[in-house]
PDB file of N, CA and C in Angstrom:
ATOM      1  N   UNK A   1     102.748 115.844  81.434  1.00  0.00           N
ATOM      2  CA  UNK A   1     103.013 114.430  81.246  1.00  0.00           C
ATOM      3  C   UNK A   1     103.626 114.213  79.871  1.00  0.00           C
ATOM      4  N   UNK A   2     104.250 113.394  79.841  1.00  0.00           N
ATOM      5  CA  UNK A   2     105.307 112.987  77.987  1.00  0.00           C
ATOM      6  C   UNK A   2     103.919 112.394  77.370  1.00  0.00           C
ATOM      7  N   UNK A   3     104.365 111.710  76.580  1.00  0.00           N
ATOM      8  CA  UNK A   3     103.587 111.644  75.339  1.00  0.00           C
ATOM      9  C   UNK A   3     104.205 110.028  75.225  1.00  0.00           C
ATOM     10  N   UNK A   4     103.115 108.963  75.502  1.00  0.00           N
ATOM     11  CA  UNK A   4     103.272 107.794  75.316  1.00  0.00           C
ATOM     12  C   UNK A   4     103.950 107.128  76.080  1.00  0.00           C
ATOM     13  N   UNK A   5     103.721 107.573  77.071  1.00  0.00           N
ATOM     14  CA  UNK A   5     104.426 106.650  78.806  1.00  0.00           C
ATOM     15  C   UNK A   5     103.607 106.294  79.450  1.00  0.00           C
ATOM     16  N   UNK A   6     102.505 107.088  79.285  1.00  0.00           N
ATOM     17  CA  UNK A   6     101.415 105.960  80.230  1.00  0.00           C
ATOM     18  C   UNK A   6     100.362 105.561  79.804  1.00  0.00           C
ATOM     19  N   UNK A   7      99.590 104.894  80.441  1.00  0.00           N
ATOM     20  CA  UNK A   7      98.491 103.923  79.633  1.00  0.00           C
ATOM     21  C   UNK A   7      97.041 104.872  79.451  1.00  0.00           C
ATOM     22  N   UNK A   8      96.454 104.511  78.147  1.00  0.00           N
ATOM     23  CA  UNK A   8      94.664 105.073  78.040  1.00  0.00           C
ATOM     24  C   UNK A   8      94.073 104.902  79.813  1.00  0.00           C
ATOM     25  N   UNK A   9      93.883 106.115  80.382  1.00  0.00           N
ATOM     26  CA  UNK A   9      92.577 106.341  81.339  1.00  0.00           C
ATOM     27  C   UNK A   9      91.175 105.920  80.247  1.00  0.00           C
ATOM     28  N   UNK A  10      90.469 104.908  80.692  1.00  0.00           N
ATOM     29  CA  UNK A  10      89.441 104.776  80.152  1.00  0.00           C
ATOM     30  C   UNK A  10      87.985 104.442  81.484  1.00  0.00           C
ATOM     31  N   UNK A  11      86.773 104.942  80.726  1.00  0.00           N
ATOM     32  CA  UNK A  11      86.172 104.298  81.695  1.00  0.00           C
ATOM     33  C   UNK A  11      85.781 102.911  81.859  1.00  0.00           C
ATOM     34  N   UNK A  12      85.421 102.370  82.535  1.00  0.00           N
ATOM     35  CA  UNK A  12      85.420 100.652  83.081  1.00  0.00           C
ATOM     36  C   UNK A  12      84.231 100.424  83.686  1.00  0.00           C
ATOM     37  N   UNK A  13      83.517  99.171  83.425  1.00  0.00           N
ATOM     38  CA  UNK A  13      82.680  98.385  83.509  1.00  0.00           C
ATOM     39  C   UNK A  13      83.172  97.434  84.771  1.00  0.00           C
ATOM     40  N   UNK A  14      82.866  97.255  85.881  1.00  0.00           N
ATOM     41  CA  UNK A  14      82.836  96.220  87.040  1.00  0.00           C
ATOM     42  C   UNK A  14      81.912  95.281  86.830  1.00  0.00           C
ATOM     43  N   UNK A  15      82.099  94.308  86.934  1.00  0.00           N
ATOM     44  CA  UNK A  15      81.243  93.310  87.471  1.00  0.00           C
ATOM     45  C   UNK A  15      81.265  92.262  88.260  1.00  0.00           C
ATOM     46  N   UNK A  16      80.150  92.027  89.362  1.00  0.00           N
ATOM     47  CA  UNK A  16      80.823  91.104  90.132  1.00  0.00           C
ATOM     48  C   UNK A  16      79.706  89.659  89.908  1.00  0.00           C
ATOM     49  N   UNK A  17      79.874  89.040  90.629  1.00  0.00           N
ATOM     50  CA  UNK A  17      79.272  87.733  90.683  1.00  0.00           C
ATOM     51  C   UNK A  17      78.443  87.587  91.126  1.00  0.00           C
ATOM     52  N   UNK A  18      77.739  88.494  92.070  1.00  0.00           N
ATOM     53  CA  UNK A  18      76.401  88.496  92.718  1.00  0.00           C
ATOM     54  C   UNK A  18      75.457  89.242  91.229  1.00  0.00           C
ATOM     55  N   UNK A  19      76.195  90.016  90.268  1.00  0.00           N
ATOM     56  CA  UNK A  19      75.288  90.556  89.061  1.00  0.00           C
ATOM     57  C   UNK A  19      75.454  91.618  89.312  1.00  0.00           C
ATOM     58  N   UNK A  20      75.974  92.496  90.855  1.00  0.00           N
ATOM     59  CA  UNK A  20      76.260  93.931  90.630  1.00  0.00           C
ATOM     60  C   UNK A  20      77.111  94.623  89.634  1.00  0.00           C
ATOM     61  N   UNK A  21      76.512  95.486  88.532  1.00  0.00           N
ATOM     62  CA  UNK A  21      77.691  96.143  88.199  1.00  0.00           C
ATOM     63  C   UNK A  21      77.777  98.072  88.058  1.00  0.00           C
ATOM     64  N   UNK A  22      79.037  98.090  87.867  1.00  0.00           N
ATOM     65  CA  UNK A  22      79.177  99.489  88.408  1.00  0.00           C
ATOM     66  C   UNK A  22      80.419 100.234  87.453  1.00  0.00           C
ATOM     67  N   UNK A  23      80.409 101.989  87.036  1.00  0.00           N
ATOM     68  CA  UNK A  23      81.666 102.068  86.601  1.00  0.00           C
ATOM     69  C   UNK A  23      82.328 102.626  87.409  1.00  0.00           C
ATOM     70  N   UNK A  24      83.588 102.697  86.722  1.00  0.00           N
ATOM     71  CA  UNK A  24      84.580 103.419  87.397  1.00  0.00           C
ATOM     72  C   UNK A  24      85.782 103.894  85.902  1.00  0.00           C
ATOM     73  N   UNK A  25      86.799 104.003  86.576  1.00  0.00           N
ATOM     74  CA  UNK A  25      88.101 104.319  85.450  1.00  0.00           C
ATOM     75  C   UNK A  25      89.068 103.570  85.718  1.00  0.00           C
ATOM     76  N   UNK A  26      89.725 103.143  84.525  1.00  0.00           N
ATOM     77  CA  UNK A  26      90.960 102.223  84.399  1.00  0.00           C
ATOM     78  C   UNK A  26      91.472 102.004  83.511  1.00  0.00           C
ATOM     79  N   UNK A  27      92.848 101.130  83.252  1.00  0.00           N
ATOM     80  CA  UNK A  27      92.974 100.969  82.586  1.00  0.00           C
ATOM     81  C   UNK A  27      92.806  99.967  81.163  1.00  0.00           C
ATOM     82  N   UNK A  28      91.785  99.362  81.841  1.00  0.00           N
ATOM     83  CA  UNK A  28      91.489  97.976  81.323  1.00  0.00           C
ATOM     84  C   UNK A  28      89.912  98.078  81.070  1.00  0.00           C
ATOM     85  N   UNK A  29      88.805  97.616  79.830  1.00  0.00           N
ATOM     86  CA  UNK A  29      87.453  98.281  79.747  1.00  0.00           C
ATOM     87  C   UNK A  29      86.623  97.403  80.461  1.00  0.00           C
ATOM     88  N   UNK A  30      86.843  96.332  80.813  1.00  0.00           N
ATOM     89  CA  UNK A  30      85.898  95.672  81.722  1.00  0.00           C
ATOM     90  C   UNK A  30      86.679  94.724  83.108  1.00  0.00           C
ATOM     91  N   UNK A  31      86.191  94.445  84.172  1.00  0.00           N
ATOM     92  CA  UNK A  31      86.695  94.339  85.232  1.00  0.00           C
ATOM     93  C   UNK A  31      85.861  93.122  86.059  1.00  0.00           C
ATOM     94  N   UNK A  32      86.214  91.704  86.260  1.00  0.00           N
ATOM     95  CA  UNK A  32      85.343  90.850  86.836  1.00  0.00           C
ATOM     96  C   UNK A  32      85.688  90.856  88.294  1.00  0.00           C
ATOM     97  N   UNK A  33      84.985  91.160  89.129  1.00  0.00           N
ATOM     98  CA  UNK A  33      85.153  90.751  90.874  1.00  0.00           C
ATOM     99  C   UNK A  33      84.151  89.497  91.528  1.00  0.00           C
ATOM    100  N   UNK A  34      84.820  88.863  92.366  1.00  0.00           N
ATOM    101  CA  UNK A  34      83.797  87.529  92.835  1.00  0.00           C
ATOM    102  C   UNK A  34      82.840  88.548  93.998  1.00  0.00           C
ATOM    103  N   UNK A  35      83.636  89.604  94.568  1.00  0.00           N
ATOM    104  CA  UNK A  35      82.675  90.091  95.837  1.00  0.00           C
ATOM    105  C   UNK A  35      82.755  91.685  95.600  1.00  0.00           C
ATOM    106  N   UNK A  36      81.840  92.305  95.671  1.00  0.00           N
ATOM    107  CA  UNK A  36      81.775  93.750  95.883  1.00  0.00           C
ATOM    108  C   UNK A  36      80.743  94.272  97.007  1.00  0.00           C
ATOM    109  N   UNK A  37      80.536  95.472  96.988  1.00  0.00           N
ATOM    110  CA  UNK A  37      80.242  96.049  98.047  1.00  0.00           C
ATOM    111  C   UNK A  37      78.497  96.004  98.352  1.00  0.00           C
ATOM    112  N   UNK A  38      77.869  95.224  97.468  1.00  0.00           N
ATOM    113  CA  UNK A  38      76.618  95.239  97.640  1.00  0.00           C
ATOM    114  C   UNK A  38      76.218  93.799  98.321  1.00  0.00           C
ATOM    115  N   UNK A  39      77.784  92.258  97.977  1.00  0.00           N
ATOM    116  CA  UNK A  39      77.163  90.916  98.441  1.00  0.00           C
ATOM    117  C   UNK A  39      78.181  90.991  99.660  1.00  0.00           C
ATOM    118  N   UNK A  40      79.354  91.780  99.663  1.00  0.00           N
ATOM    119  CA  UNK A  40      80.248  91.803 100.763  1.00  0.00           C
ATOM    120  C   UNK A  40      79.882  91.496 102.348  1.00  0.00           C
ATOM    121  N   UNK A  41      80.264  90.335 103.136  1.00  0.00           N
ATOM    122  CA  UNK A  41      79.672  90.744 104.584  1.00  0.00           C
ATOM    123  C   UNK A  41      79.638  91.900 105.695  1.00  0.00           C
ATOM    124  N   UNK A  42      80.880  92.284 105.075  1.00  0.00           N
ATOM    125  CA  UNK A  42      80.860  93.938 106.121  1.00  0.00           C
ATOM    126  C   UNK A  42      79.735  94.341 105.978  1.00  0.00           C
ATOM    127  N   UNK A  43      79.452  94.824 104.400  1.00  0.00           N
ATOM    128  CA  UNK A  43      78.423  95.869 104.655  1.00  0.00           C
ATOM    129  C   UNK A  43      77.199  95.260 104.736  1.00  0.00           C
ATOM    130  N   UNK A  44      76.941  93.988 104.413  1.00  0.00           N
ATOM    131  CA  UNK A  44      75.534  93.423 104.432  1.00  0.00           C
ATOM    132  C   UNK A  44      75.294  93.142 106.100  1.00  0.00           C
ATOM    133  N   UNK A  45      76.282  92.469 106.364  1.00  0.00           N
ATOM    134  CA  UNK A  45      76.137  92.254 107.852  1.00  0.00           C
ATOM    135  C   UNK A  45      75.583  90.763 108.075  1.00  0.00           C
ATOM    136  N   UNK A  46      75.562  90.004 106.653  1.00  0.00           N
ATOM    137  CA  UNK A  46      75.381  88.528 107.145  1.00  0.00           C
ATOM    138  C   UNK A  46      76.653  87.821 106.605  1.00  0.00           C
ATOM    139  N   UNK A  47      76.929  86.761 107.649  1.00  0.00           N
ATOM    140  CA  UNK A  47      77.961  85.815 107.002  1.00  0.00           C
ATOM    141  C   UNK A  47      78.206  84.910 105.955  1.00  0.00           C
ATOM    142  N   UNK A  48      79.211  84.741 105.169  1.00  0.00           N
ATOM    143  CA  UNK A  48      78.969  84.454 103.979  1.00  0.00           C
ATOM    144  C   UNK A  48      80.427  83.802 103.491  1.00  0.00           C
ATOM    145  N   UNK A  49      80.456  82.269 103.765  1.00  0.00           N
ATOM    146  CA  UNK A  49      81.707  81.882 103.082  1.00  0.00           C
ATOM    147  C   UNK A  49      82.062  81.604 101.579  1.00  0.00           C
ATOM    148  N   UNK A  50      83.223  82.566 101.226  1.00  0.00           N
ATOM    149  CA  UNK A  50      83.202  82.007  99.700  1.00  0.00           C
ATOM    150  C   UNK A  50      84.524  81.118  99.582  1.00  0.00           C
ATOM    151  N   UNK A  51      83.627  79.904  98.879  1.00  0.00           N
ATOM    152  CA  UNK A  51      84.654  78.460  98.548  1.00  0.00           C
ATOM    153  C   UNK A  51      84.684  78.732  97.213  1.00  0.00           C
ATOM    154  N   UNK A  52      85.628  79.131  96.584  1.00  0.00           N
ATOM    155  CA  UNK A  52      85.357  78.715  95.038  1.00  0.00           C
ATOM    156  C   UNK A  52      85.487  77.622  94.411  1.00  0.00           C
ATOM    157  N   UNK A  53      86.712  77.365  94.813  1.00  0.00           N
ATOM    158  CA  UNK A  53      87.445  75.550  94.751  1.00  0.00           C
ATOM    159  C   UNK A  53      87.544  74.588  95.367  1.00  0.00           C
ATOM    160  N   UNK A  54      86.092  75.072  96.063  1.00  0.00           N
ATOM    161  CA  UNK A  54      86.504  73.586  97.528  1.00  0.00           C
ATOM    162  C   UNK A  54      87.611  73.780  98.330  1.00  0.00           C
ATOM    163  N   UNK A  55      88.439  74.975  98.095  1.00  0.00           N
ATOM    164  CA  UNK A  55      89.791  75.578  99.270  1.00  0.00           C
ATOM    165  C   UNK A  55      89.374  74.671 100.549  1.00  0.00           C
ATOM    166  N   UNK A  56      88.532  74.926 101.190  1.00  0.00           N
ATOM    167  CA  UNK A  56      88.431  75.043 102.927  1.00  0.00           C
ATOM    168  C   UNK A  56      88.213  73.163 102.855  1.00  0.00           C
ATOM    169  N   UNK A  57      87.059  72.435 102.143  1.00  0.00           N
ATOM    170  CA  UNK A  57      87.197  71.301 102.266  1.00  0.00           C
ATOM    171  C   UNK A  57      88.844  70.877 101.801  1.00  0.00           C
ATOM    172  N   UNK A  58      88.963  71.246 101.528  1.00  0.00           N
ATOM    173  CA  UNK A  58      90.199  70.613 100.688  1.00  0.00           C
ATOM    174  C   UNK A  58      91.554  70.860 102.292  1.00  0.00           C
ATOM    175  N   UNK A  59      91.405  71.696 102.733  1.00  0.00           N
ATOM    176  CA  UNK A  59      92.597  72.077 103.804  1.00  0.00           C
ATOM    177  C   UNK A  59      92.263  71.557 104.982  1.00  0.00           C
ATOM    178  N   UNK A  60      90.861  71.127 105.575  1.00  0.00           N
ATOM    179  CA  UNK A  60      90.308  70.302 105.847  1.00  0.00           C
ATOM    180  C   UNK A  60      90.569  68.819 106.392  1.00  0.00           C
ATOM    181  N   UNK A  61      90.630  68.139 105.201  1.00  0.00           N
ATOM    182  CA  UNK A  61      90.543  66.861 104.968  1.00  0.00           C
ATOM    183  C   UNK A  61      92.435  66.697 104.918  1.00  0.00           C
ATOM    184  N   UNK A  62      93.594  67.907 104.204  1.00  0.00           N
ATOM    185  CA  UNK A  62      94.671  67.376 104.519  1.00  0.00           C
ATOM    186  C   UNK A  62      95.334  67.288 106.013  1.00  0.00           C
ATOM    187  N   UNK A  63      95.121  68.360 106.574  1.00  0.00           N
ATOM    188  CA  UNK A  63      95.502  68.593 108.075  1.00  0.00           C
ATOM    189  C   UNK A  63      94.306  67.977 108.857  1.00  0.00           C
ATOM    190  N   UNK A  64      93.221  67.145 108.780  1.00  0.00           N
ATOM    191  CA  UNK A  64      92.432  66.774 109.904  1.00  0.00           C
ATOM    192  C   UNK A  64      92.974  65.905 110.656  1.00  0.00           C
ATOM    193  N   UNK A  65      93.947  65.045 110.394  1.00  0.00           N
ATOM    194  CA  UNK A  65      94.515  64.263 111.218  1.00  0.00           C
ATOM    195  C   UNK A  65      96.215  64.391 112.046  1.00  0.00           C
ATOM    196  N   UNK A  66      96.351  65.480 111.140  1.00  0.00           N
ATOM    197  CA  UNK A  66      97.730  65.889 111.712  1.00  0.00           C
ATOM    198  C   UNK A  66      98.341  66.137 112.698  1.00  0.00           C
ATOM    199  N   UNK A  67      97.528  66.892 113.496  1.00  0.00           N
ATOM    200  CA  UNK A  67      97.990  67.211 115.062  1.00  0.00           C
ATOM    201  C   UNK A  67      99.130  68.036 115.460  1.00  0.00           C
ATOM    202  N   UNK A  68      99.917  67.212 115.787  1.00  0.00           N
ATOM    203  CA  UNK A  68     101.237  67.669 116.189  1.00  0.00           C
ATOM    204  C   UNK A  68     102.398  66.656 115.605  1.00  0.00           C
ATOM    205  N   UNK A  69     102.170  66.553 114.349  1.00  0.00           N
ATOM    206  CA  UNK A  69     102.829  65.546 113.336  1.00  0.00           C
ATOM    207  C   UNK A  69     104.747  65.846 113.490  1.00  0.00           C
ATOM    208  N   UNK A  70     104.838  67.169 113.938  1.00  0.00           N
ATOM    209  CA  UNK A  70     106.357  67.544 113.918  1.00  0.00           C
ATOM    210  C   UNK A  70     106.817  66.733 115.077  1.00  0.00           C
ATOM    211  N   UNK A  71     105.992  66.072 116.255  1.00  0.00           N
ATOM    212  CA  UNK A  71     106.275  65.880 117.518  1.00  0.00           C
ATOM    213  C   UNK A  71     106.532  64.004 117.351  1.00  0.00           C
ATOM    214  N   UNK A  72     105.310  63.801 116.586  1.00  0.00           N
ATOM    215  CA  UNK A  72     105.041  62.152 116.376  1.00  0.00           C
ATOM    216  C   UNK A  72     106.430  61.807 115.641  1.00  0.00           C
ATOM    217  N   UNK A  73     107.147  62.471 114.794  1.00  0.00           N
ATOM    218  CA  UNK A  73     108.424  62.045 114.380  1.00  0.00           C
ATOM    219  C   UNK A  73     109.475  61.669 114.545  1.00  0.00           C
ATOM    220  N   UNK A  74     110.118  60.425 114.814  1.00  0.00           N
ATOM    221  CA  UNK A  74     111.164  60.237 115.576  1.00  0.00           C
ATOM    222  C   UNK A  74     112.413  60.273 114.311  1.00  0.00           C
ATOM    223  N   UNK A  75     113.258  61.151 115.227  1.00  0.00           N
ATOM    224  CA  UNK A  75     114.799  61.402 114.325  1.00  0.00           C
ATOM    225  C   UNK A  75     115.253  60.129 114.109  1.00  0.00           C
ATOM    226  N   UNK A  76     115.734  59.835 112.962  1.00  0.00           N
ATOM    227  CA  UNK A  76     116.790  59.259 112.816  1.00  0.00           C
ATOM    228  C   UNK A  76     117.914  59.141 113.512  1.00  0.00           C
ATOM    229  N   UNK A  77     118.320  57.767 114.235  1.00  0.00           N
ATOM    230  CA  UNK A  77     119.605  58.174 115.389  1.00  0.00           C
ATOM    231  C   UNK A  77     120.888  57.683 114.280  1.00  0.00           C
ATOM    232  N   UNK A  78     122.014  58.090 115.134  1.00  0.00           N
ATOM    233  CA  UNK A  78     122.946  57.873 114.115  1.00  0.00           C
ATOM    234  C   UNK A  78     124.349  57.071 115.134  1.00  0.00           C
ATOM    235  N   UNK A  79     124.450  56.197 114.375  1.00  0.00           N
ATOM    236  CA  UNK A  79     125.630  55.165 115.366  1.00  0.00           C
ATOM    237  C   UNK A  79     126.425  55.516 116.148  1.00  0.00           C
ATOM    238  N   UNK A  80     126.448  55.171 117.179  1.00  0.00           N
ATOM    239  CA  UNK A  80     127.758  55.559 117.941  1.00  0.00           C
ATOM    240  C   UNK A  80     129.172  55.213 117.026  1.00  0.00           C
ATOM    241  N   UNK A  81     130.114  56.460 117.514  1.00  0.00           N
ATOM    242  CA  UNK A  81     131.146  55.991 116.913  1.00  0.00           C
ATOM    243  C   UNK A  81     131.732  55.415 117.994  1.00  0.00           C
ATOM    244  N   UNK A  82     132.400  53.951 117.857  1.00  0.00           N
ATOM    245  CA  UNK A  82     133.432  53.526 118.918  1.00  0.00           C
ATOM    246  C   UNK A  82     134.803  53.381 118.577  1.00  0.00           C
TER     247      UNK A  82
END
């Protein structure tokens, strides 16, 4: 390998949001995750929605009434020419 092309391998600190943390290597010394493999639903096997920002209410409340809004639209007609 050259000499000053690639970045410090260092080891790394994970942490996620449930409080698991774990190392690994990278390039960066500490590492925040919202989900890892200990609160994850795969492997836990219970369901588990994560909202961080109110996303889902929020997408929700814009499309709840929408329907088929492309359909309710009537074109603009445009004059006959005579």
């Amino acid at each position: 390998m050259k000499d000053g092309v690639h970045p410090n391998y260092i080891d790394t600190v994970v942490r996620c949001g449930c409080g698991n943390t774990f190392s690994t290597r990278s390039t960066v010394p500490e590492i925040k995750v919202d989900i890892c493999n200990v609160c994850h639903p795969y492997f836990t096997g219970k369901l588990k929605f994560v909202d961080t920002a109110g996303r889902i209410e929020k997408f929700k409340t814009k499309f709840a009434g929408a329907g088929y809004a492309s359909l309710k639209k009537k074109k603009a007609s445009t004059p006959a020419a005579s």
